[in-house]
N, C-alpha and C. Protein backbone atom coordinates (compact mmCIF):
# COMPACT_ATOMS: atom_id res chain seq x y z
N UNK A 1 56.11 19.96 -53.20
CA UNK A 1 56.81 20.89 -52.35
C UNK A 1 56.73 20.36 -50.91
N UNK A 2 57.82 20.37 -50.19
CA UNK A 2 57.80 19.62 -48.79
C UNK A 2 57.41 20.69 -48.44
N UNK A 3 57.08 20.05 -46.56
CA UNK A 3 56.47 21.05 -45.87
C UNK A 3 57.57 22.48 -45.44
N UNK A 4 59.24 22.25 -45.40
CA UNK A 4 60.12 23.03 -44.97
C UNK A 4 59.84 23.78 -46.18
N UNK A 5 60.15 23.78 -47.50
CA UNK A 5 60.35 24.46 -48.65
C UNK A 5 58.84 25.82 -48.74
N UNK A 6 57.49 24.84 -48.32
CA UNK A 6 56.40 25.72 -48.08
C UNK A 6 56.78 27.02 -47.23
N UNK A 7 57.31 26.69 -46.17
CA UNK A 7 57.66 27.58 -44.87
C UNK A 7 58.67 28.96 -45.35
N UNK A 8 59.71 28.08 -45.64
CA UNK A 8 60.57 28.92 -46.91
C UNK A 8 59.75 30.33 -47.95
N UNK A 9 58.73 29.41 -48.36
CA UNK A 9 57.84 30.85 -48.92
C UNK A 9 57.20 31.32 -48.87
N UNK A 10 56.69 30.93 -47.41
CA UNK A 10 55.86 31.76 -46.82
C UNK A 10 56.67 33.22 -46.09
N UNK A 11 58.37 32.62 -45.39
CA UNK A 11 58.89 33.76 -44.82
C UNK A 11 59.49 34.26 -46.38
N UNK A 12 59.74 34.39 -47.08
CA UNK A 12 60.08 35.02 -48.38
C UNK A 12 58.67 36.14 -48.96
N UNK A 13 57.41 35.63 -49.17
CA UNK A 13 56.34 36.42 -49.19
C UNK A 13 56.03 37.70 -48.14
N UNK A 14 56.77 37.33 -46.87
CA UNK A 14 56.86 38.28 -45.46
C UNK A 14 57.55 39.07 -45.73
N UNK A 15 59.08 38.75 -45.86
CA UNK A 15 59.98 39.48 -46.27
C UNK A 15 59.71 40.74 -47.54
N UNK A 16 58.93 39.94 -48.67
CA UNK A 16 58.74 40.91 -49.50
C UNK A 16 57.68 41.89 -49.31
N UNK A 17 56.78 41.64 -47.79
CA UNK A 17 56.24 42.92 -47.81
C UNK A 17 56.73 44.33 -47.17
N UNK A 18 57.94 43.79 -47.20
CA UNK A 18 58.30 45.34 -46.39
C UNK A 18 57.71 45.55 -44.73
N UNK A 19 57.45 44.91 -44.18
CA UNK A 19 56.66 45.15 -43.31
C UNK A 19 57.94 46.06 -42.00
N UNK A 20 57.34 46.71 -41.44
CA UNK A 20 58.06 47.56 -40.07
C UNK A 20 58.65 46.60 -39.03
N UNK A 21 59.66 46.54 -38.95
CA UNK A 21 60.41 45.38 -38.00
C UNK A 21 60.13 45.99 -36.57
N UNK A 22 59.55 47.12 -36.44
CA UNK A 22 59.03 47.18 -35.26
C UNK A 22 57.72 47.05 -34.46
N UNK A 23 56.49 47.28 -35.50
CA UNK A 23 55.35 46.79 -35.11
C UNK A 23 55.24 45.20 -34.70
N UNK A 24 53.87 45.51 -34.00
CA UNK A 24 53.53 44.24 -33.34
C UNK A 24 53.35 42.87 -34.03
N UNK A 25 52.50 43.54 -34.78
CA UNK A 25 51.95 42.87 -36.36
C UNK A 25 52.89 41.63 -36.62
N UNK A 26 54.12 42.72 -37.13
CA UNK A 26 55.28 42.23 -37.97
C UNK A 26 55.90 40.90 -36.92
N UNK A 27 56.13 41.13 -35.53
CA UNK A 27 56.60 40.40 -34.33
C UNK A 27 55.76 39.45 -34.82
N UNK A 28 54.80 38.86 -34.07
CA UNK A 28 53.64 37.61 -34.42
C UNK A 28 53.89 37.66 -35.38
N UNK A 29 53.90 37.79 -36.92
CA UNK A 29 54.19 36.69 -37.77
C UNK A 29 55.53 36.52 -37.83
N UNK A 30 56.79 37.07 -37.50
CA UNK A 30 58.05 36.48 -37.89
C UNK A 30 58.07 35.53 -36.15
N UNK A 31 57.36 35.43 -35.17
CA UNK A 31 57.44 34.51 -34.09
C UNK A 31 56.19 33.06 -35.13
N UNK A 32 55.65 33.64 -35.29
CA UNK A 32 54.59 32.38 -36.46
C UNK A 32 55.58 31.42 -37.13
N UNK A 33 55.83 32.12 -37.89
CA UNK A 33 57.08 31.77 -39.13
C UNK A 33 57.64 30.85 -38.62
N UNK A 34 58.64 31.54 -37.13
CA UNK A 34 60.09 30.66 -36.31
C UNK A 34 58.99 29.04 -36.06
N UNK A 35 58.22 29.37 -35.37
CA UNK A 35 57.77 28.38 -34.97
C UNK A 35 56.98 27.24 -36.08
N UNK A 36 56.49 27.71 -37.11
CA UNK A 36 56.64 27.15 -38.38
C UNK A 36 57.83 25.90 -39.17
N UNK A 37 58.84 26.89 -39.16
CA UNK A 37 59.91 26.15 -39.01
C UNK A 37 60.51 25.77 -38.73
N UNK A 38 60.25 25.54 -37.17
CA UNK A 38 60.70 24.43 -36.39
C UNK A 38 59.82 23.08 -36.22
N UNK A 39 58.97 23.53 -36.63
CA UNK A 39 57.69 22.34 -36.60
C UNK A 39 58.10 21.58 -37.84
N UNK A 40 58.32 22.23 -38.63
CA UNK A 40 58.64 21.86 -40.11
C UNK A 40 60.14 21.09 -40.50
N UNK A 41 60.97 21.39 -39.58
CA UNK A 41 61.99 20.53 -39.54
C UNK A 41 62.04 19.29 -38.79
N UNK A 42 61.14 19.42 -37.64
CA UNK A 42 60.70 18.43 -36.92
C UNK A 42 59.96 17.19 -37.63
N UNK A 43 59.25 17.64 -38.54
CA UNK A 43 58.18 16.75 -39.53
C UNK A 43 59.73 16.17 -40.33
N UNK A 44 60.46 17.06 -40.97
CA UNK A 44 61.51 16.51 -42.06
C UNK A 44 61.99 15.29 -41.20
N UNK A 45 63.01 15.77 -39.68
CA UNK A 45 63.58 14.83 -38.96
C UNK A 45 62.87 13.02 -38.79
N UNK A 46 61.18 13.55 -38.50
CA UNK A 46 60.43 12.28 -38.63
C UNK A 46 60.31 11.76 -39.79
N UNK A 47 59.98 12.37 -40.88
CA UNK A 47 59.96 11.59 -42.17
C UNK A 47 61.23 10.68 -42.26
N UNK A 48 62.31 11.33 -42.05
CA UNK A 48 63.32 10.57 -42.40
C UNK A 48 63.70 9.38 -41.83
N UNK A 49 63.49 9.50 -40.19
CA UNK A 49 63.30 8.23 -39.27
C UNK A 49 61.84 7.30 -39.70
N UNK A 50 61.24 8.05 -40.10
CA UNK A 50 60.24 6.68 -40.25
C UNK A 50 60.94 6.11 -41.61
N UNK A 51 61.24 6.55 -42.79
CA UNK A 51 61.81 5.72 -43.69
C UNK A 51 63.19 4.76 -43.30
N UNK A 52 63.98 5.20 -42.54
CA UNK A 52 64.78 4.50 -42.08
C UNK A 52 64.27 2.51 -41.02
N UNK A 53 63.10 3.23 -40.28
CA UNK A 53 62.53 2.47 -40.02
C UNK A 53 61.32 1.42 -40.63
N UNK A 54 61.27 1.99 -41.57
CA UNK A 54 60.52 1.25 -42.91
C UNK A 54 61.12 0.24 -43.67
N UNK A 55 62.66 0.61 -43.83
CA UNK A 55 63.66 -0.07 -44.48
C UNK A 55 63.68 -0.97 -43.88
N UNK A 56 63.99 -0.92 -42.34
CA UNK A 56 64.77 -2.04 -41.66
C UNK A 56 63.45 -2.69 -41.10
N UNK A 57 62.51 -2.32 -41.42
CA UNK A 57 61.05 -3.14 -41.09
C UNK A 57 60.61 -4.10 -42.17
N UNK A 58 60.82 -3.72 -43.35
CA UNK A 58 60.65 -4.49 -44.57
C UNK A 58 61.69 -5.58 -44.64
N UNK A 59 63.03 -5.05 -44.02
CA UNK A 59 64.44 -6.58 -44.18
C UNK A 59 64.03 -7.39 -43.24
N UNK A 60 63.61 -6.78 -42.23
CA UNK A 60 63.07 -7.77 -41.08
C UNK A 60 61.59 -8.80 -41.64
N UNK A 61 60.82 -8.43 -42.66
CA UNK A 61 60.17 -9.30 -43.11
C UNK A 61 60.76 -10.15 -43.93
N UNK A 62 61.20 -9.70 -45.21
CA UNK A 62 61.74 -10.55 -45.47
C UNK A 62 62.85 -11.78 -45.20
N UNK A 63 63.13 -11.45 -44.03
CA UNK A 63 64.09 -12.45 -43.32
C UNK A 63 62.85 -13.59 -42.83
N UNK A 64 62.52 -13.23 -42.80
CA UNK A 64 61.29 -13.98 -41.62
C UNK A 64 60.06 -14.87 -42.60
N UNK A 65 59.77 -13.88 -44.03
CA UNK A 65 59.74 -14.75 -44.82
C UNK A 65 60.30 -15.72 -44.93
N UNK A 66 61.31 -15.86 -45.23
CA UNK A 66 62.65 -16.84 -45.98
C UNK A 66 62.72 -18.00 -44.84
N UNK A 67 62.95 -17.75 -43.52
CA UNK A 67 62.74 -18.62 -42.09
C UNK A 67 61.15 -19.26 -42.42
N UNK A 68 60.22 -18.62 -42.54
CA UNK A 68 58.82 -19.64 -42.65
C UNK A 68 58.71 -20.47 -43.73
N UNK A 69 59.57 -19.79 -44.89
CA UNK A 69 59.63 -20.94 -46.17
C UNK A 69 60.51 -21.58 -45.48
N UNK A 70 61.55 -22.22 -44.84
CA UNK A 70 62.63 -23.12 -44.86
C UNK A 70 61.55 -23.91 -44.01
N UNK A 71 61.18 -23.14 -42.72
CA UNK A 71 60.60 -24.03 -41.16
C UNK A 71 59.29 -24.91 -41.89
N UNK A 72 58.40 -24.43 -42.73
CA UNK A 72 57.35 -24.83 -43.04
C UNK A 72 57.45 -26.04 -44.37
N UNK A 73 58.56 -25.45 -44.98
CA UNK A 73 58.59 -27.14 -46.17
C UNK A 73 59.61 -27.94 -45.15
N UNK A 74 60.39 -27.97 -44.11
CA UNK A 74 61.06 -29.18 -43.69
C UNK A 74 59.62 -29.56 -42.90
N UNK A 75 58.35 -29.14 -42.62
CA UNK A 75 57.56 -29.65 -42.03
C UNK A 75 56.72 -30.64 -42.92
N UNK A 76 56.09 -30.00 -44.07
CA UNK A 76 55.66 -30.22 -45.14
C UNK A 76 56.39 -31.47 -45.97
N UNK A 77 57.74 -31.43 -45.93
CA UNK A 77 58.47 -33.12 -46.53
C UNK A 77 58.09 -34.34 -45.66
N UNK A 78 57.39 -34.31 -44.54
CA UNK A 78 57.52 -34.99 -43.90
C UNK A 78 55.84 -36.41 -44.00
N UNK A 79 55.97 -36.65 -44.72
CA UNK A 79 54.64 -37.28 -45.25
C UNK A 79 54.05 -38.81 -44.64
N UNK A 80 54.50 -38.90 -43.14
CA UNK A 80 53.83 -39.97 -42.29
C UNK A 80 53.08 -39.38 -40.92
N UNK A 81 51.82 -40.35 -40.95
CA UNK A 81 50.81 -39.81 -39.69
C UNK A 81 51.03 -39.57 -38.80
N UNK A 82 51.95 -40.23 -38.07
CA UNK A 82 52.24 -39.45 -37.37
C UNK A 82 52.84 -38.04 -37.22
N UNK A 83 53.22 -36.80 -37.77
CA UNK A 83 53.81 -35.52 -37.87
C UNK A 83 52.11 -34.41 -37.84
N UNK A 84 51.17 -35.37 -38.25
CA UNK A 84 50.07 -34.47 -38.68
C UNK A 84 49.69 -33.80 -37.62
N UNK A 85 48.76 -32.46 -37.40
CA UNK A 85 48.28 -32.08 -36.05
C UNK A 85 46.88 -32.58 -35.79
N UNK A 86 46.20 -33.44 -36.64
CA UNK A 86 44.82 -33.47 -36.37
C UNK A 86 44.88 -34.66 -35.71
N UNK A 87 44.16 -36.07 -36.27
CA UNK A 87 44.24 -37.29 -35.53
C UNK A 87 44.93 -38.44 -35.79
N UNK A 88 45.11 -39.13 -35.59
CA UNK A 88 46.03 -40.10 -35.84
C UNK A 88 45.33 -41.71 -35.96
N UNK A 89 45.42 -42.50 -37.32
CA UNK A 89 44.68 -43.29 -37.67
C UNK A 89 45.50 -44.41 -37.11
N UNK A 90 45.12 -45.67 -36.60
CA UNK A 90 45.73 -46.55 -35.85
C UNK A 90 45.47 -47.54 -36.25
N UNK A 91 45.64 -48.85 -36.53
CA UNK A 91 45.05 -50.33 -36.65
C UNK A 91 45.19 -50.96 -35.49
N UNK A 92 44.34 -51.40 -35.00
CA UNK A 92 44.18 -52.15 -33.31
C UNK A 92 44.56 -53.78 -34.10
N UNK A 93 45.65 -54.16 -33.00
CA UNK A 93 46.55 -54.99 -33.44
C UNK A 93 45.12 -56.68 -32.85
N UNK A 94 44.81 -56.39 -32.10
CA UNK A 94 43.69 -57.76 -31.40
C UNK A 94 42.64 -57.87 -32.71
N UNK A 95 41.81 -56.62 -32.66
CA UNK A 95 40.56 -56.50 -33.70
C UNK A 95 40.59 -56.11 -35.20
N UNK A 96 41.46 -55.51 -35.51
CA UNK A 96 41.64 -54.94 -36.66
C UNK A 96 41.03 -53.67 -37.16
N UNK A 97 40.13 -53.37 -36.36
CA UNK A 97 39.34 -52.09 -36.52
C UNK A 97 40.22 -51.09 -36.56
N UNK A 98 40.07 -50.27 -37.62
CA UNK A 98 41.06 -48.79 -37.66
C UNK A 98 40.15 -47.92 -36.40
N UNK A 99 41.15 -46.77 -35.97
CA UNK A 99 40.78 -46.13 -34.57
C UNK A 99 41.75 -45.25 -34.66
N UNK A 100 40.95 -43.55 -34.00
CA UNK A 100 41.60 -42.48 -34.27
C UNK A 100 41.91 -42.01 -33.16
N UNK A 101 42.97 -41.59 -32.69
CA UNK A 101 43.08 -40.94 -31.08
C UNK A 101 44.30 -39.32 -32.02
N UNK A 102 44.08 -38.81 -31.01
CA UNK A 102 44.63 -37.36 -31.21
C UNK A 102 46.54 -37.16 -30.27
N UNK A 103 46.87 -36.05 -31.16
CA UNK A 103 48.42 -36.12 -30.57
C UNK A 103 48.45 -36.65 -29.41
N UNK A 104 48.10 -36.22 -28.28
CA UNK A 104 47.95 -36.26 -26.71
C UNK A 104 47.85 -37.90 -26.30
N UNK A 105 47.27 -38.45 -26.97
CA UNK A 105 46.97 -40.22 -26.94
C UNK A 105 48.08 -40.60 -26.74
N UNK A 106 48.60 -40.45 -28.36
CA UNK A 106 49.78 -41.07 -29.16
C UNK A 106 50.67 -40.73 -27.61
N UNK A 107 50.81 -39.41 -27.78
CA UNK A 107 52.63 -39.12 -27.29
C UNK A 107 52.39 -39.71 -25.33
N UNK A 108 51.27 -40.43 -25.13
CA UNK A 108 51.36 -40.87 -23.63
C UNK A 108 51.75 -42.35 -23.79
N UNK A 109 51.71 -42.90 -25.34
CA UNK A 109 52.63 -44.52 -25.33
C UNK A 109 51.68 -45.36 -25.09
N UNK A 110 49.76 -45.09 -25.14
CA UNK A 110 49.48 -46.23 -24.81
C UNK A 110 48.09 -45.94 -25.15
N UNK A 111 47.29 -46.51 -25.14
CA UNK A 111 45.51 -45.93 -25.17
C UNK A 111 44.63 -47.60 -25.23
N UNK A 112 43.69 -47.54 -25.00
CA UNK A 112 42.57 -47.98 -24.94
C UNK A 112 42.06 -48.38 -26.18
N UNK A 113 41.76 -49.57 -26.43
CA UNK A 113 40.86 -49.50 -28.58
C UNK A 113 39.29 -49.51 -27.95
N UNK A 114 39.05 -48.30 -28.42
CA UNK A 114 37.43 -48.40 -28.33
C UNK A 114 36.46 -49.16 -28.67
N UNK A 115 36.96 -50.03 -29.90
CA UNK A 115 35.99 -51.33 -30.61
C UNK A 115 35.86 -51.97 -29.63
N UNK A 116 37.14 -52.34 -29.13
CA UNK A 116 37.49 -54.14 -28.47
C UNK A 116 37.98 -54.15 -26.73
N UNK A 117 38.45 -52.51 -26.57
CA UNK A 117 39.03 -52.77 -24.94
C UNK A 117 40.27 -52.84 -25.06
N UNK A 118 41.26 -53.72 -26.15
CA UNK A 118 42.47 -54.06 -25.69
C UNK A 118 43.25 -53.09 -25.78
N UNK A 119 44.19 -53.28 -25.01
CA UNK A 119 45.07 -52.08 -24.50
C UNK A 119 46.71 -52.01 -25.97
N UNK A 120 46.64 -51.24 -26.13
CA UNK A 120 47.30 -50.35 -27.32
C UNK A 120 48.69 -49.88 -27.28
N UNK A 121 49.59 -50.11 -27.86
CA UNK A 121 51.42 -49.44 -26.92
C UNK A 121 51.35 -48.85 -28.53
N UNK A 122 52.10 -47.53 -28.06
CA UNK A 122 52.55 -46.93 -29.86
C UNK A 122 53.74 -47.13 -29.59
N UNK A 123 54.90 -47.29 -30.48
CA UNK A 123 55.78 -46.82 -30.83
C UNK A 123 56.19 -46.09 -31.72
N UNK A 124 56.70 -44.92 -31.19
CA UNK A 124 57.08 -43.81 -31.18
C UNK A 124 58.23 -44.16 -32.84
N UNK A 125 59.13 -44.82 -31.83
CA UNK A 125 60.60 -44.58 -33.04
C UNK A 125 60.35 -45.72 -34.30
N UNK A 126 58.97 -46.30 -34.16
CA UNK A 126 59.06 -47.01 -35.67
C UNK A 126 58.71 -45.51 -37.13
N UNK A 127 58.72 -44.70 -37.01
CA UNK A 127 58.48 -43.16 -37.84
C UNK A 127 60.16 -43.29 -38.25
N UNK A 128 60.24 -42.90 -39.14
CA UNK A 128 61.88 -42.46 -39.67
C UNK A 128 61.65 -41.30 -40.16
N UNK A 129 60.80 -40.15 -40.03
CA UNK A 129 61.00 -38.62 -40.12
C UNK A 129 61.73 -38.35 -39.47
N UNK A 130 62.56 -37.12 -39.64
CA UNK A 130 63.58 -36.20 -39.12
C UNK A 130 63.00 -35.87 -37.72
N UNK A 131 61.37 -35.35 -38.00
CA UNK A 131 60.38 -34.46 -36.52
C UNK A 131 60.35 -35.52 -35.64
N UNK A 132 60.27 -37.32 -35.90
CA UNK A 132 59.96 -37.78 -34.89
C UNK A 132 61.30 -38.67 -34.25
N UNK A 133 62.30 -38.31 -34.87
CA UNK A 133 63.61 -38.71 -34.18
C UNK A 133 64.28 -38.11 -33.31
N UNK A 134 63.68 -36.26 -33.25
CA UNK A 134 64.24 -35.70 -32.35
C UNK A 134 63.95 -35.80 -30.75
């Protein structure tokens, strides 16, 4: 039973007592009642806006789902070290020692080899991923 339909029988139970439409009594509860059911339509009005807003809260996820599956596997196809966020494994072209420097290294075009000293150039556009052509 919604809350309006309750209200409904509560002023129906009033009604059936006969009560004196002129006493005081009778005043306070049919002013109870009014205000009852205005509260009570007020609750209906919100129920209904929040489901409306439930609806279009749930399409809005699922949209947004569907956008993180597309954004996250064109990230995910992309299967060379450079695209990764952690570090980036290098072969120092003088020493041969493998050597790890982090995005920030890479994307300044140049670094330091910690084994040996000699100075390091990346290139960027030897990657043929989609992420590192843009």
């Amino acid at each position: 039973m919604t809350i309006t339909e309750k209200v409904a029988y509560l002023k129906g139970l009033v009604e059936g007592l006969d009560l004196d439409k002129d006493d005081k009594e009778t005043k306070i509860i049919n002013a109870v009642l009014d205000v009852l059911d205005d509260i009570a339509l007020t609750v209906s009005d919100l129920d209904d806006e929040m489901e409306l807003v439930t609806e279009q809260l749930d399409a809005v996820d699922e949209d947004l789902a569907d956008l993180e599956e597309i954004f996250y596997d064109e990230l995910d196809d992309c299967e060379c070290d450079c695209c990764d966020d952690d570090m980036y494994e290098v072969e120092c072209p003088a020493c041969g020692e493998t050597v790890y420097f982090d995005e920030e290294i890479i994307l300044d075009g140049e670094a330091e080899c910690p084994s040996c000293g000699e100075h390091i150039e990346f290139d960027l556009h030897e990657c043929d991923c989609d992420e590192c052509q843009e």
